[in-house]
N, C-alpha and C. Protein backbone atom coordinates (compact mmCIF):
# COMPACT_ATOMS: atom_id res chain seq x y z
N UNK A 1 21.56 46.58 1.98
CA UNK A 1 21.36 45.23 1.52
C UNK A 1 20.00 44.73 2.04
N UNK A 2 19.45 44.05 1.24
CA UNK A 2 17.40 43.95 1.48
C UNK A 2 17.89 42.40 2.38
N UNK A 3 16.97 42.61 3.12
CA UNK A 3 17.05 41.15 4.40
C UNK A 3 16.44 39.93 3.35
N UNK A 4 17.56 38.78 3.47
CA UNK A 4 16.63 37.70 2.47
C UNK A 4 15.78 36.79 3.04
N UNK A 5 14.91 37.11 4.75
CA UNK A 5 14.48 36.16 4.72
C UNK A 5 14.60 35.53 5.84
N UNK A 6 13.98 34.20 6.28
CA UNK A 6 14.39 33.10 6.98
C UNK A 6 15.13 32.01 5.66
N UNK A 7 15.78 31.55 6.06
CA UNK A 7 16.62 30.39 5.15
C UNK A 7 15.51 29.29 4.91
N UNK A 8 15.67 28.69 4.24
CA UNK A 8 14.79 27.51 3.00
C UNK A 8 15.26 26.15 4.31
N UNK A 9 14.18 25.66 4.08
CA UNK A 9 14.62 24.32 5.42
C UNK A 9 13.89 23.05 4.27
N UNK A 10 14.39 21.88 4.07
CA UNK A 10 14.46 20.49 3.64
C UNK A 10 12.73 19.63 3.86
N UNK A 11 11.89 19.90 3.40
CA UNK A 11 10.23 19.10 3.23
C UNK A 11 10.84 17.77 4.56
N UNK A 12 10.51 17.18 5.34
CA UNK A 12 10.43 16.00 6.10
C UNK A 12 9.96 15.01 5.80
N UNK A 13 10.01 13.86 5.76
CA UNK A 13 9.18 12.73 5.10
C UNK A 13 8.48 12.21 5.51
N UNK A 14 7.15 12.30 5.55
CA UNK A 14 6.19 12.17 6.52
C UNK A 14 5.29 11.31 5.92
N UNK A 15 5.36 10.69 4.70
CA UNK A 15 4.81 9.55 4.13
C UNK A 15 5.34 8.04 4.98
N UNK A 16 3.68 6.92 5.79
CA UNK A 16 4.26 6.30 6.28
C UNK A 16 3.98 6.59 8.15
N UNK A 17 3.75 8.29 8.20
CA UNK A 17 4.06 8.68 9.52
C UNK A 17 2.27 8.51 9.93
N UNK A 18 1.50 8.69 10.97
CA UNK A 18 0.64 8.61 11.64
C UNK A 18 0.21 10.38 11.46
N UNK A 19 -1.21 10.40 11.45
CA UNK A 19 -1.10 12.20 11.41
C UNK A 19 -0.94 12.83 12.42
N UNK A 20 -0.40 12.14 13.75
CA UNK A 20 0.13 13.08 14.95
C UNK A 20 1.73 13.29 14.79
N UNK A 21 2.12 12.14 14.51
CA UNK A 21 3.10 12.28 14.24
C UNK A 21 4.05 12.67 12.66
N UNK A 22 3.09 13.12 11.71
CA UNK A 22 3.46 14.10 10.92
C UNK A 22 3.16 15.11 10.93
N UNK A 23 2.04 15.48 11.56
CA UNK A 23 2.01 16.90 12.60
C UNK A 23 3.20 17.70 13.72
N UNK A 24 3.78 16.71 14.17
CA UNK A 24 4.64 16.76 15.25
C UNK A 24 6.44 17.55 14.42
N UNK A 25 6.40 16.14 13.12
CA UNK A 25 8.02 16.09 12.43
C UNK A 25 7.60 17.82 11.54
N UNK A 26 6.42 17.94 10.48
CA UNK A 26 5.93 19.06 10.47
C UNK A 26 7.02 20.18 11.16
N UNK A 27 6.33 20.18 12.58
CA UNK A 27 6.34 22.00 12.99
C UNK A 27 7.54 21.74 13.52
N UNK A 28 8.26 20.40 13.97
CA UNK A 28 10.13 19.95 14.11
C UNK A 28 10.71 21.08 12.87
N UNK A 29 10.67 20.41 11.49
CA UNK A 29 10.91 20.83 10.75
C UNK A 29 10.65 22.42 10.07
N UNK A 30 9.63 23.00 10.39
CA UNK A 30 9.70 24.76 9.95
C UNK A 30 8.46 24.47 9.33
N UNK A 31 7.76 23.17 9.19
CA UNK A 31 6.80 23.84 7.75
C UNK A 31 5.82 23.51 8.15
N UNK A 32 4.72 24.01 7.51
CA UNK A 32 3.25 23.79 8.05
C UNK A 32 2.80 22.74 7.20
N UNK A 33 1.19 21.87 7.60
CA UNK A 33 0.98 21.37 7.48
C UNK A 33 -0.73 20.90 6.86
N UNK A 34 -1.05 20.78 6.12
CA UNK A 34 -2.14 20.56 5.19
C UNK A 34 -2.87 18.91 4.92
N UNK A 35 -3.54 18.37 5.13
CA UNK A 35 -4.65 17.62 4.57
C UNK A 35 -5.72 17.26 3.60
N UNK A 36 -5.39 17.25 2.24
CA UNK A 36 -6.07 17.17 1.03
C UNK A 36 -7.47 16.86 1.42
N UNK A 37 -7.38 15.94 1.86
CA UNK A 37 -8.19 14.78 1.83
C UNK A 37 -8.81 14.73 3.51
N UNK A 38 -8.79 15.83 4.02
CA UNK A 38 -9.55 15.54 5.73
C UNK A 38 -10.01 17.03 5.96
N UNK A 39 -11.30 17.24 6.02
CA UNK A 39 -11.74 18.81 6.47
C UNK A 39 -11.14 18.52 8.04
N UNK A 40 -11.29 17.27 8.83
CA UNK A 40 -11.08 17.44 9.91
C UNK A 40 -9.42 17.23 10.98
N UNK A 41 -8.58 17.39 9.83
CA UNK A 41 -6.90 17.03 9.94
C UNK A 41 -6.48 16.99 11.48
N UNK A 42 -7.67 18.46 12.17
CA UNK A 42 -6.75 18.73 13.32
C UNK A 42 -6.91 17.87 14.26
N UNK A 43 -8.45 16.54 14.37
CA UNK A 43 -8.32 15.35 15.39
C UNK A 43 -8.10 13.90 15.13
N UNK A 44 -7.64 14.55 13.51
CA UNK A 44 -7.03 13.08 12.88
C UNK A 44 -6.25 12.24 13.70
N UNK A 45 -6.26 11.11 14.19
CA UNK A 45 -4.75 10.81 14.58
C UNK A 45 -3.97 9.70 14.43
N UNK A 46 -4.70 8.17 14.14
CA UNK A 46 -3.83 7.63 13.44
C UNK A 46 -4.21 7.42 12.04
N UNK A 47 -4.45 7.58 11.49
CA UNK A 47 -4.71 7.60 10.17
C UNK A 47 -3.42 8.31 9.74
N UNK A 48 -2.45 7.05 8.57
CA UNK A 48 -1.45 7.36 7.86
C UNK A 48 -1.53 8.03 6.91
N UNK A 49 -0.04 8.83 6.51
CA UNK A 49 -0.16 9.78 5.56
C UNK A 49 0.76 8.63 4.22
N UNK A 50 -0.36 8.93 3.20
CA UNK A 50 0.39 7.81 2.05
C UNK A 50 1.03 8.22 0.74
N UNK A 51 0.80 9.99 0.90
CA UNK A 51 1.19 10.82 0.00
C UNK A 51 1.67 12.15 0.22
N UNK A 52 2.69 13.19 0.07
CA UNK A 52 2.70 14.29 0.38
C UNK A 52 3.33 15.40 -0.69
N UNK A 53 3.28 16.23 -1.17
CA UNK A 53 3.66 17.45 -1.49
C UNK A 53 4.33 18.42 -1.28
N UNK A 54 5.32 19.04 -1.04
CA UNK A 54 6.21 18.73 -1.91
C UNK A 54 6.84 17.39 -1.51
N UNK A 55 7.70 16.48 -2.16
CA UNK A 55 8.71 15.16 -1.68
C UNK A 55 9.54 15.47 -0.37
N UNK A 56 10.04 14.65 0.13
CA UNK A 56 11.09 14.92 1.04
C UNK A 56 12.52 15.21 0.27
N UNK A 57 12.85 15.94 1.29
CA UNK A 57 14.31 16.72 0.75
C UNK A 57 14.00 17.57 -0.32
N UNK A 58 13.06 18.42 -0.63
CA UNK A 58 13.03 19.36 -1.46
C UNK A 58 13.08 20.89 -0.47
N UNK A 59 13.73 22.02 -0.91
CA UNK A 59 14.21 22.99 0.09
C UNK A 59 12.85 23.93 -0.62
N UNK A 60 12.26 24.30 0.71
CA UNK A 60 11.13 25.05 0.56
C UNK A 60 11.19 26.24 1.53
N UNK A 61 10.62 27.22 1.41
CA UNK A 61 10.91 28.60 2.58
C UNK A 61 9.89 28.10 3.84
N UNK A 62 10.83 28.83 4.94
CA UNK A 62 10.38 28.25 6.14
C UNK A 62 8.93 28.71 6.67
N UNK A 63 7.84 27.65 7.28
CA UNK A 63 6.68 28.02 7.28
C UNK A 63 5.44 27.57 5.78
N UNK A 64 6.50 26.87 4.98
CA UNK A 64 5.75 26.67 3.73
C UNK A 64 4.55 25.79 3.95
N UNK A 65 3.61 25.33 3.30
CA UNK A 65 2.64 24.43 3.59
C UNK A 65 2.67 23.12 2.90
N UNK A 66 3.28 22.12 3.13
CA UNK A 66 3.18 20.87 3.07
C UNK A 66 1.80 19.90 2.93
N UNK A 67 1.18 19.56 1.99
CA UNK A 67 -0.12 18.91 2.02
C UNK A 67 0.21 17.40 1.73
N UNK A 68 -0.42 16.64 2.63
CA UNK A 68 -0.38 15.00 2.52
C UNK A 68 -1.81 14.97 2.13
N UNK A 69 -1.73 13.44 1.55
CA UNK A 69 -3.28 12.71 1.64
C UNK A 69 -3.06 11.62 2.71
N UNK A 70 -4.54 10.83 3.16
CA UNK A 70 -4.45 9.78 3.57
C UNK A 70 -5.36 8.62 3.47
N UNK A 71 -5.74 8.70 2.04
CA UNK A 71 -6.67 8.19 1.18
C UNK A 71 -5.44 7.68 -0.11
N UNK A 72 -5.50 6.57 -0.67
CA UNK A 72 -5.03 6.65 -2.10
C UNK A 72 -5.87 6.97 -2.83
N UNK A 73 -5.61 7.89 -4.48
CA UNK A 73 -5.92 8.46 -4.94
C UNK A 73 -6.57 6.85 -5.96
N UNK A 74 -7.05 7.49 -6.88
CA UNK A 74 -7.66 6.21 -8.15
C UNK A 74 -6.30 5.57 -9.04
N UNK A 75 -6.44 4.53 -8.68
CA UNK A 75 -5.34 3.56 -9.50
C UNK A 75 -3.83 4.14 -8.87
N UNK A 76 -4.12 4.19 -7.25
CA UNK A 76 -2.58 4.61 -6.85
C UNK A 76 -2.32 3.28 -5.74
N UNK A 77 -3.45 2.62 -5.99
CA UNK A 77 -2.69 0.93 -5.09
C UNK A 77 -4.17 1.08 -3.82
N UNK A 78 -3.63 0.84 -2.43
CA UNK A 78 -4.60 0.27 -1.32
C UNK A 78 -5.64 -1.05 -1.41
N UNK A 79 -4.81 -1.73 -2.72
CA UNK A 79 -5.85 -3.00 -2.91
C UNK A 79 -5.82 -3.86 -1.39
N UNK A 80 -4.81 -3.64 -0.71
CA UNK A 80 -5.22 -4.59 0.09
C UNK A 80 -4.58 -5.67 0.26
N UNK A 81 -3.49 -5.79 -1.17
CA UNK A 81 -2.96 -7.40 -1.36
C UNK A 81 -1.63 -7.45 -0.23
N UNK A 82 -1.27 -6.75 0.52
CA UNK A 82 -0.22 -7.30 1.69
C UNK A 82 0.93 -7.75 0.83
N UNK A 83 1.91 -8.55 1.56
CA UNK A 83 3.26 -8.83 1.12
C UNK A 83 2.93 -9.85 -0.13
N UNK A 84 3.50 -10.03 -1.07
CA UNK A 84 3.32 -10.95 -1.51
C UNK A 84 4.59 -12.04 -1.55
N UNK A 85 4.47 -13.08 -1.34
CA UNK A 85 5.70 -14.38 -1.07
C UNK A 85 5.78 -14.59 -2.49
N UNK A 86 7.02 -14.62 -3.01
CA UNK A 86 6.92 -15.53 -4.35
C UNK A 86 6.95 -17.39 -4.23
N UNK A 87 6.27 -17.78 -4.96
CA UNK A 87 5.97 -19.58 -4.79
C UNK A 87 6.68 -19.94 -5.53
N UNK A 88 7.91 -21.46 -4.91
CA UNK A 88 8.16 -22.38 -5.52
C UNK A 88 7.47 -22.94 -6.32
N UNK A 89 8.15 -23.08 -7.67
CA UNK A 89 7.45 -23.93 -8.73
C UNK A 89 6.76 -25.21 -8.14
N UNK A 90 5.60 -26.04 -9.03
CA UNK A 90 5.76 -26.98 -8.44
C UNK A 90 6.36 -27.89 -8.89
N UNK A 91 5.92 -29.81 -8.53
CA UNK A 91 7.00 -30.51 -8.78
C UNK A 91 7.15 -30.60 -10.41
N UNK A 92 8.13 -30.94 -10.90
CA UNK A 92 8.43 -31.24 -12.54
C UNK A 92 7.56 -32.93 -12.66
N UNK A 93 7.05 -32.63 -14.23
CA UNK A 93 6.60 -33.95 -14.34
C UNK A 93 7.39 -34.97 -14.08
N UNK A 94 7.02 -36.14 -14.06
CA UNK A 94 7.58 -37.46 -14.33
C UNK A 94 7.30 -38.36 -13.11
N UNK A 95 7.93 -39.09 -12.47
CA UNK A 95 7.40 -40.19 -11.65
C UNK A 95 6.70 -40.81 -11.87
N UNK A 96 5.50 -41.26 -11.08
CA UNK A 96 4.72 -41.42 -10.85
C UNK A 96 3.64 -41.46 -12.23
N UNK A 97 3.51 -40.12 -12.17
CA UNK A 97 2.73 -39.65 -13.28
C UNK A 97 2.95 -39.58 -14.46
N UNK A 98 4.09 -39.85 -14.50
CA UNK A 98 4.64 -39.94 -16.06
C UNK A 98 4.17 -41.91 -16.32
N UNK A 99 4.61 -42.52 -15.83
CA UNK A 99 4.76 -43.80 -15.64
C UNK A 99 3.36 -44.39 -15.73
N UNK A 100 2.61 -43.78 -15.61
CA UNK A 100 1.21 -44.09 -15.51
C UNK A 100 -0.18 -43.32 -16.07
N UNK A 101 -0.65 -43.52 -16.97
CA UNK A 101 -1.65 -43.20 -17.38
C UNK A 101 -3.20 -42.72 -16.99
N UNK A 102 -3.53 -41.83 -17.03
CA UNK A 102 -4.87 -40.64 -16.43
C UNK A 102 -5.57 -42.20 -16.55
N UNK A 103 -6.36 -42.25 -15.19
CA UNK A 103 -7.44 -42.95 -15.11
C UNK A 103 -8.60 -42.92 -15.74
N UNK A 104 -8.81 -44.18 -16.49
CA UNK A 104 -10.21 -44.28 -17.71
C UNK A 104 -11.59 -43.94 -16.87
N UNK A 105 -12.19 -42.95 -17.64
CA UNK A 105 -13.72 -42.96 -17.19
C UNK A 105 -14.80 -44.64 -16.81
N UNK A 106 -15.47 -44.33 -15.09
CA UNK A 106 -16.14 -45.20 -15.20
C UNK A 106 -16.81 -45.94 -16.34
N UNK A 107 -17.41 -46.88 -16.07
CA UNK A 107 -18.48 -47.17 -17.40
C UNK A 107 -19.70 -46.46 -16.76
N UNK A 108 -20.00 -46.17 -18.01
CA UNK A 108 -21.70 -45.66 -17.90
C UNK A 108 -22.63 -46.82 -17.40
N UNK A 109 -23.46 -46.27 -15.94
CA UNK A 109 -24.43 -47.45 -16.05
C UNK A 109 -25.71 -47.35 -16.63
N UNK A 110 -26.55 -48.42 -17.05
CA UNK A 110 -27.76 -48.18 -17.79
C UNK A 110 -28.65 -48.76 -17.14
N UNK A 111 -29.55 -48.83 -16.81
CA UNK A 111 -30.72 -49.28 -16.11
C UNK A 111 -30.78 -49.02 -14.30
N UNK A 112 -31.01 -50.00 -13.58
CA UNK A 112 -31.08 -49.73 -12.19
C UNK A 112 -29.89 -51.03 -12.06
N UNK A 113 -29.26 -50.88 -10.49
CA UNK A 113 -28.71 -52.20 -10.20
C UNK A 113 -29.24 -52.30 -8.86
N UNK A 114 -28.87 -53.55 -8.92
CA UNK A 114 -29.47 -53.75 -7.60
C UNK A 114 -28.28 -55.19 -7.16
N UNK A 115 -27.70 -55.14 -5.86
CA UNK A 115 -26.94 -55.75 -5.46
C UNK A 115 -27.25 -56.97 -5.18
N UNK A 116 -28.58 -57.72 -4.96
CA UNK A 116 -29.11 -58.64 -4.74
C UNK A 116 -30.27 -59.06 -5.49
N UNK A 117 -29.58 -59.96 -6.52
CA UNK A 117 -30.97 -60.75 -7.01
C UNK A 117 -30.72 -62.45 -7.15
């Protein structure tokens, strides 16, 4: 009977993680580890990983190579915009403003004035 191997071990989810510490869950987990996006991965260290290859929980053979980015790619988000709150409407017309009519434009003045003559 032909030996099948080391057994298939589960990708880790390392999107989110710091690159020491997806370095770390990495070689926890069986699989090696790759950097698209960094010739210099190995003194990376906090710089987050915001993408990876294969997904988590996909069963890959042990020792496989796992590649993150830590750059977003074009039109994959990093705008920048933070949480966003949704806003209370504001108030509904009426009151006040209903009740009362937009204030008429000054009059135009024509010549000079002068407060004292």
């Amino acid at each position: 009977m032909p030996d099948a191997g080391p057994p298939d071990v589960p990708v880790p989810k390392l999107v989110g993680l710091m690159a020491v510490d997806a370095r770390q869950a990495a070689r926890e987990h069986g699989v090696l580890i790759a950097a698209a996006d960094r010739d210099d991965f190995d003194r990376v260290a906090v710089e987050y990983v915001v993408r990876q290859y294969p997904l988590p929980g996909v069963e890959v053979p042990r020792d496989a190579v796992v590649t993150v980015w830590f750059d977003f790619g074009e039109g994959e988000g990093g705008g920048g915009a933070g949480v966003r709150v949704p806003r209370a409407p504001g108030p509904r017309g009426g009151g006040m403003r209903r009740e009362l009519g937009e204030p008429e434009e000054p009059p135009a003045r024509t010549g000079s004035f002068s407060p004292c003559r």
